[in-house]
Protein backbone atom coordinates (compact mmCIF):
# COMPACT_ATOMS: atom_id res chain seq x y z
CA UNK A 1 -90.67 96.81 48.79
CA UNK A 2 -88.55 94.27 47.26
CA UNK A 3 -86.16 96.47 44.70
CA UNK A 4 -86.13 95.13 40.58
CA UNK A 5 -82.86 94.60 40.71
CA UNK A 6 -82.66 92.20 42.85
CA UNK A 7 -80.10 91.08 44.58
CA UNK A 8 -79.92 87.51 45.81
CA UNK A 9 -78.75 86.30 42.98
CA UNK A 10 -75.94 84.59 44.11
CA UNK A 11 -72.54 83.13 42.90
CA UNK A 12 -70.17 81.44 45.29
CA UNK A 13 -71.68 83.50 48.72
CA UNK A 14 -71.49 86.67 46.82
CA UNK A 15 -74.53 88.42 45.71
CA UNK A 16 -74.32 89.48 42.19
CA UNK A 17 -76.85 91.78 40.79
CA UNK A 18 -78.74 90.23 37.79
CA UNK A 19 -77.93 93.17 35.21
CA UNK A 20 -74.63 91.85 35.44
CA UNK A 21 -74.97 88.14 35.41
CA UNK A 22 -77.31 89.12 31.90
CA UNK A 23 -74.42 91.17 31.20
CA UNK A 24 -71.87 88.41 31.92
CA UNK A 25 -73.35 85.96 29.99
CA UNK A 26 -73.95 87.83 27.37
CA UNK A 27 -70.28 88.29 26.85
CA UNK A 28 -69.45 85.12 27.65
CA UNK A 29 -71.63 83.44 25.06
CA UNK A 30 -70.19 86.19 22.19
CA UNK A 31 -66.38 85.12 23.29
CA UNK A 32 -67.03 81.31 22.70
CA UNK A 33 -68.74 82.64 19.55
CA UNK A 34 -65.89 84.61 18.11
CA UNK A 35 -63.65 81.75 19.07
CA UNK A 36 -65.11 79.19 17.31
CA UNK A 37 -65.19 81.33 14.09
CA UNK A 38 -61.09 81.77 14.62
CA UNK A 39 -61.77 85.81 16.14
CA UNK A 40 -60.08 84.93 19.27
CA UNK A 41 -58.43 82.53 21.12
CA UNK A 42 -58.48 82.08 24.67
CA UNK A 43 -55.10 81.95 26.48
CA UNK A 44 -54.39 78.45 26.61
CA UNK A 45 -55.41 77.73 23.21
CA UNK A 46 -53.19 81.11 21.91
CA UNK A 47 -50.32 79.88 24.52
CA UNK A 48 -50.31 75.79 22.85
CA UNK A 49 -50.49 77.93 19.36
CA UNK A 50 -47.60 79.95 19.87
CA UNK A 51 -45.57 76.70 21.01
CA UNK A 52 -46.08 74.19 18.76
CA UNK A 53 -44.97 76.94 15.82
CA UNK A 54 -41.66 77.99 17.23
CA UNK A 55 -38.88 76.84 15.30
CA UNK A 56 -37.12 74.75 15.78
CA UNK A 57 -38.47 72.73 18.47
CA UNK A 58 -36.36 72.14 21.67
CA UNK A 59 -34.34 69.18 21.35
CA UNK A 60 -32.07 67.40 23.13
CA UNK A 61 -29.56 64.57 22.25
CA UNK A 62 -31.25 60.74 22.64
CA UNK A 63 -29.49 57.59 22.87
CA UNK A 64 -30.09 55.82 19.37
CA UNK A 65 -29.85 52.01 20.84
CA UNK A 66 -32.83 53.26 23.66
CA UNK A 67 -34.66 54.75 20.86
CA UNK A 68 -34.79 52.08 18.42
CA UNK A 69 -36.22 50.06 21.28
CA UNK A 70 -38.56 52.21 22.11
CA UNK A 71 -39.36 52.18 18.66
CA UNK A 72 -39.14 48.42 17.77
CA UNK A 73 -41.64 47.80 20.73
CA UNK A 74 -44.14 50.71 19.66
CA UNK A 75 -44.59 49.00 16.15
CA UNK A 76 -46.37 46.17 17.77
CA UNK A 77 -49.17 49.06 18.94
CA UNK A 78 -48.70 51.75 16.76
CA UNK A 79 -46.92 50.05 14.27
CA UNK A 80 -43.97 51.94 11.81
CA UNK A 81 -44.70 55.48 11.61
CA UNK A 82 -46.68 55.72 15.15
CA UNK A 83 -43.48 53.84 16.10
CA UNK A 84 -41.08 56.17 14.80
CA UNK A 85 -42.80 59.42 16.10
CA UNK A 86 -43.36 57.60 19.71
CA UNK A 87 -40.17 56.62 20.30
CA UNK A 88 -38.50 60.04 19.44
CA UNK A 89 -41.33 62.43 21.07
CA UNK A 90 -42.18 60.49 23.76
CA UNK A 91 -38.89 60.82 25.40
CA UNK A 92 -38.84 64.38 24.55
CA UNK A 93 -42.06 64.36 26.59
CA UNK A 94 -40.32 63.44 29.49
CA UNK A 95 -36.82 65.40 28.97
CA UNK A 96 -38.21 68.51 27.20
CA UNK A 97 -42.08 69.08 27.93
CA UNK A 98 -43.73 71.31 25.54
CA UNK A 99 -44.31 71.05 22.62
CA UNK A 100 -44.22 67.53 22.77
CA UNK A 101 -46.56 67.51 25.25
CA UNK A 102 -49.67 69.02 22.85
CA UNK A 103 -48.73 66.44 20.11
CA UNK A 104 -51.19 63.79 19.34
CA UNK A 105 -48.68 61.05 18.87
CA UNK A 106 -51.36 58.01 18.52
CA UNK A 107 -53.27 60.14 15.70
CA UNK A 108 -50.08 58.54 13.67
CA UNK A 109 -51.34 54.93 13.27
CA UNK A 110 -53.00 56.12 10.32
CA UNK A 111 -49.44 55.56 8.37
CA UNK A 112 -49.57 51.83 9.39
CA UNK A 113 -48.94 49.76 6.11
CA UNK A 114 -47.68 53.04 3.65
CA UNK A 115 -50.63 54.96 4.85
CA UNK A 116 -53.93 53.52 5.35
CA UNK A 117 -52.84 50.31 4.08
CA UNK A 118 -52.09 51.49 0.55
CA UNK A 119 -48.61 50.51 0.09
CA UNK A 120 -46.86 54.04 -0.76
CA UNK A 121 -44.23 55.30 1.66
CA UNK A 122 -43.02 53.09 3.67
CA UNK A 123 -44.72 54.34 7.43
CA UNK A 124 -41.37 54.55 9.26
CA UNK A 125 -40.24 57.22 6.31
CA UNK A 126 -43.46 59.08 6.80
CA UNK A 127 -42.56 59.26 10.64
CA UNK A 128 -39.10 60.39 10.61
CA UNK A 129 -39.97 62.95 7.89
CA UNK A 130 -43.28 64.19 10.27
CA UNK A 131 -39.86 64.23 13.45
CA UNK A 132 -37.16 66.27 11.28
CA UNK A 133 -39.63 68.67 9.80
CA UNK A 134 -41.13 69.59 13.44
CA UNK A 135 -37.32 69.52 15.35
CA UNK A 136 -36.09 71.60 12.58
CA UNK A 137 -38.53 73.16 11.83
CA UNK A 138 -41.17 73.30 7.97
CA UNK A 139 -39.72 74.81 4.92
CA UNK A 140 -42.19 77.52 5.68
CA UNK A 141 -40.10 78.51 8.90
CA UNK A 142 -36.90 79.55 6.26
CA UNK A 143 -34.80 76.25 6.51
CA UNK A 144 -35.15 73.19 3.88
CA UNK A 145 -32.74 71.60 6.70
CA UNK A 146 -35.53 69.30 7.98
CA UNK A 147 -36.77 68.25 4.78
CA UNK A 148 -33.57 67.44 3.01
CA UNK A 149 -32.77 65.18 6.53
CA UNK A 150 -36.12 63.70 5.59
CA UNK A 151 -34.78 62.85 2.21
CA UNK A 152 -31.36 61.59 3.40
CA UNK A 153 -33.49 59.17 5.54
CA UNK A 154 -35.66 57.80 2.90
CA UNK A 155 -32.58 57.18 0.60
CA UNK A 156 -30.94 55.90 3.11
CA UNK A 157 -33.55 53.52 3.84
CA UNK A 158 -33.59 52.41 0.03
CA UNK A 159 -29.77 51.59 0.03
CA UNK A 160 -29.36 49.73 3.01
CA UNK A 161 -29.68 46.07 3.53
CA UNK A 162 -32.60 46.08 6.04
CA UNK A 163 -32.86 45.84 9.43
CA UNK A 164 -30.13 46.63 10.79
CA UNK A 165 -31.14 46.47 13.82
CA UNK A 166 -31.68 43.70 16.45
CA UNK A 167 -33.58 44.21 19.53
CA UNK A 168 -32.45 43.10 23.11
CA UNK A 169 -36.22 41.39 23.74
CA UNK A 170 -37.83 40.43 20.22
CA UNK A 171 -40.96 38.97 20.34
CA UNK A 172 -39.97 36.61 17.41
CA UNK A 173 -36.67 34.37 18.17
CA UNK A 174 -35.40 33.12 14.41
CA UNK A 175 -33.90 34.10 11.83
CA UNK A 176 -35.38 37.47 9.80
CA UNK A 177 -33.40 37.91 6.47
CA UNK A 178 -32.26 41.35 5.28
CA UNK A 179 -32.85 42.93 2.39
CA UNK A 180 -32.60 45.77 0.52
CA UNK A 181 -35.61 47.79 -0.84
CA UNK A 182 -34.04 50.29 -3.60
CA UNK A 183 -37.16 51.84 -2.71
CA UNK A 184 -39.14 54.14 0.13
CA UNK A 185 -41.96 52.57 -0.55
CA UNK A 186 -43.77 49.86 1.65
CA UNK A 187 -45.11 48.15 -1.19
CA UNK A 188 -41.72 47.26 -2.91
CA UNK A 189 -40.18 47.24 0.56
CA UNK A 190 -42.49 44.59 2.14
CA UNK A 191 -42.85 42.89 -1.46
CA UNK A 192 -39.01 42.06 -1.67
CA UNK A 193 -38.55 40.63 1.37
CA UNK A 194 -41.33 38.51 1.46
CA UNK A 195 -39.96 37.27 -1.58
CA UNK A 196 -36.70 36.62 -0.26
CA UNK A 197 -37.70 35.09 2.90
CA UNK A 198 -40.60 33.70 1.48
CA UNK A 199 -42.82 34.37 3.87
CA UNK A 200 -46.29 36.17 4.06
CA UNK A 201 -47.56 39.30 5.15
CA UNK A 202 -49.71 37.82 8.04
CA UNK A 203 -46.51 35.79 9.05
CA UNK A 204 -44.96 36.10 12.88
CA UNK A 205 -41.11 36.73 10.69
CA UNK A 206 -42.70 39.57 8.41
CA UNK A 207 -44.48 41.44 11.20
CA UNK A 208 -40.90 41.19 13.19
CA UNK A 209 -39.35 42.35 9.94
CA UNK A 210 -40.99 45.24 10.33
CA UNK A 211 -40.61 46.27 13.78
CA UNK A 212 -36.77 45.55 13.53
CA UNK A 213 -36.96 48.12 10.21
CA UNK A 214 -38.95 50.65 12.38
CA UNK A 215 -36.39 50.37 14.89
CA UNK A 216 -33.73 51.09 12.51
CA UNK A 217 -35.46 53.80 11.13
CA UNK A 218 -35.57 55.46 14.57
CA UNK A 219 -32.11 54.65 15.53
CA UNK A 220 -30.72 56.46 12.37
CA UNK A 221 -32.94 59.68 12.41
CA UNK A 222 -31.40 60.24 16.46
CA UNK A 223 -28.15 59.59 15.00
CA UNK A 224 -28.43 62.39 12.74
CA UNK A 225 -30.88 64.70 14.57
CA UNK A 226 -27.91 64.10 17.44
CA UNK A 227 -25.58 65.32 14.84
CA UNK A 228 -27.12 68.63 13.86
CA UNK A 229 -27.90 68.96 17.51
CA UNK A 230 -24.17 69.51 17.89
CA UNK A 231 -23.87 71.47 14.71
CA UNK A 232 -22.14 68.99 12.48
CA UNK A 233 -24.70 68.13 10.66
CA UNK A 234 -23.89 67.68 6.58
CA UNK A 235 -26.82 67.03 4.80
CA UNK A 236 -26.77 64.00 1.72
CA UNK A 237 -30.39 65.01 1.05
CA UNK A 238 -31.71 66.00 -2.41
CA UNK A 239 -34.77 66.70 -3.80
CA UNK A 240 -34.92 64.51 -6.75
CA UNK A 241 -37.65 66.92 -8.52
CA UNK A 242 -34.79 68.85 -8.72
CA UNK A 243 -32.99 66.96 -11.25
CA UNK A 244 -36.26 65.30 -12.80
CA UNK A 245 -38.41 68.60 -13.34
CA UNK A 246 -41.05 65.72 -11.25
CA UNK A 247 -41.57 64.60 -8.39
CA UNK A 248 -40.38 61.23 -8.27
CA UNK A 249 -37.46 58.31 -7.06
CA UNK A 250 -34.77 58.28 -8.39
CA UNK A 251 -35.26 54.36 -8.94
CA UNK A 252 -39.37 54.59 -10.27
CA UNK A 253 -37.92 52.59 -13.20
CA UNK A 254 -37.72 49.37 -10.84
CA UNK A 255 -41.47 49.42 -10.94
CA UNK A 256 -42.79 51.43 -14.11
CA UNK A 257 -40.08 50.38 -16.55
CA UNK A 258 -41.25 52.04 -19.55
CA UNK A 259 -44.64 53.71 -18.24
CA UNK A 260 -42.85 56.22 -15.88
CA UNK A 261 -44.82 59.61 -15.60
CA UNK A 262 -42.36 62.27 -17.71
CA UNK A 263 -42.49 66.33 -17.67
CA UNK A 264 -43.68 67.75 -21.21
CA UNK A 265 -40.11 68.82 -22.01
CA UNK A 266 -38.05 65.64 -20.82
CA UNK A 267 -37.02 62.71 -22.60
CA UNK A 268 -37.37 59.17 -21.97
């Protein structure tokens, strides 16, 4: 007489009494349940977790002129801070592996025209600030080192006459005028120099513009990731809330004039 517990129940040629596939799946289906309500992970997922917040992340000195043409051809799919991130983490991809590996660089499109097309930092700032804070590592790790490099870029950016750099291939052949923002912003960025070349934001020139500033973007934050790889590193970042008691730019005024945002106790 054929026994209850029967045992052709089988899994890959082995018979496996069905007690102990109930069993099995029993615990299977309470393990995908406590990992989807953040009780457990499973190794992979606790392995990529324990990576990606190591600080700082492995890095390894990049040639600046190779980067900013990574970077100047990436705008034209990912445009300036998908550019920016892609050309810095996708060669760390290939020279370094994880973490860069588990980092979704494409979700960073999103900063394409000062984020979502609203005009506020300009997307190549956005980019090298999202690069420095995850080399470095977050405030949160113990070191402001990565934001105040962030900083240095985006005043940096706002003093120099912009681009500054020309690419070997560019996809437009003229002339693209320089200019200089006095601003991190994408709004008053973009704004001036169409102004100045007079030339419009669906124009061949003012897309190019804007690769060739991504590119320069990317070239200086290797230059000075490059330098703190080697430990000479000085930061010229500040936090201008610092000074303010705000958060703010230290040249709002360009915009606001007399309708800038002021803490209780300051004075206009």
């Amino acid at each position: 007489m054929e026994s209850r517990e029967r045992k052709d129940e089988c899994q890959g040629g082995v018979n496996v009494p069905r007690r102990n596939l109930l069993v099995g799946a029993g615990a299977l289906a309470a393990g995908m349940l406590l990992t989807k309500a953040g009780g457990l992970l499973s190794p992979d997922l606790a392995q990529a977790k324990a990576i990606t917040e190591s600080w700082p992340w492995p890095y390894v000195k990049l040639d600046p002129d190779e980067t900013a043409e990574l970077a100047y051809n990436e705008w034209y799919r990912l445009y300036c801070g998908g550019g920016v991130v892609s050309s810095i983490f996708s060669q760390l991809r290939e020279k370094v592996g994880e973490p860069y590996t588990l980092f979704p660089i494409e979700a960073f499109i999103f900063l394409e025209g000062g984020v979502s097309g609203w005009g506020t930092i300009c997307g190549s700032n956005s980019g090298a600030n999202i690069v420095t804070n995850l080399i470095i590592g977050p405030r949160t790790a113990g070191s402001v080192d990565g934001m105040l490099m962030g900083s240095e870029i985006m005043q940096w950016y706002s003093d120099t006459d912009l681009p500054t750099y020309s690419p070997k291939n560019p996809k437009f052949s003229g002339q693209i005028p320089t200019t200089v923002s006095n601003s991190p912003l994408c709004h008053v960025s973009v704004g001036r120099w169409m102004k100045a070349a007079d030339k419009s934001l669906g124009s061949p020139e003012r897309r190019d513009r804007c690769a060739r500033v991504t590119a320069s973007v990317a070239y200086h934050t290797v230059e000075l990731l490059n330098a703190w790889k080697d430990g000479k590193y000085q930061t010229k970042g500040t936090i201008p809330a610092d000074f303010y008691g705000i958060q703010t730019m230290h040249n709002c005024t360009s915009c606001h004039g007399s309708d800038v945002p002021m803490p209780p106790t300051a004075k206009r």
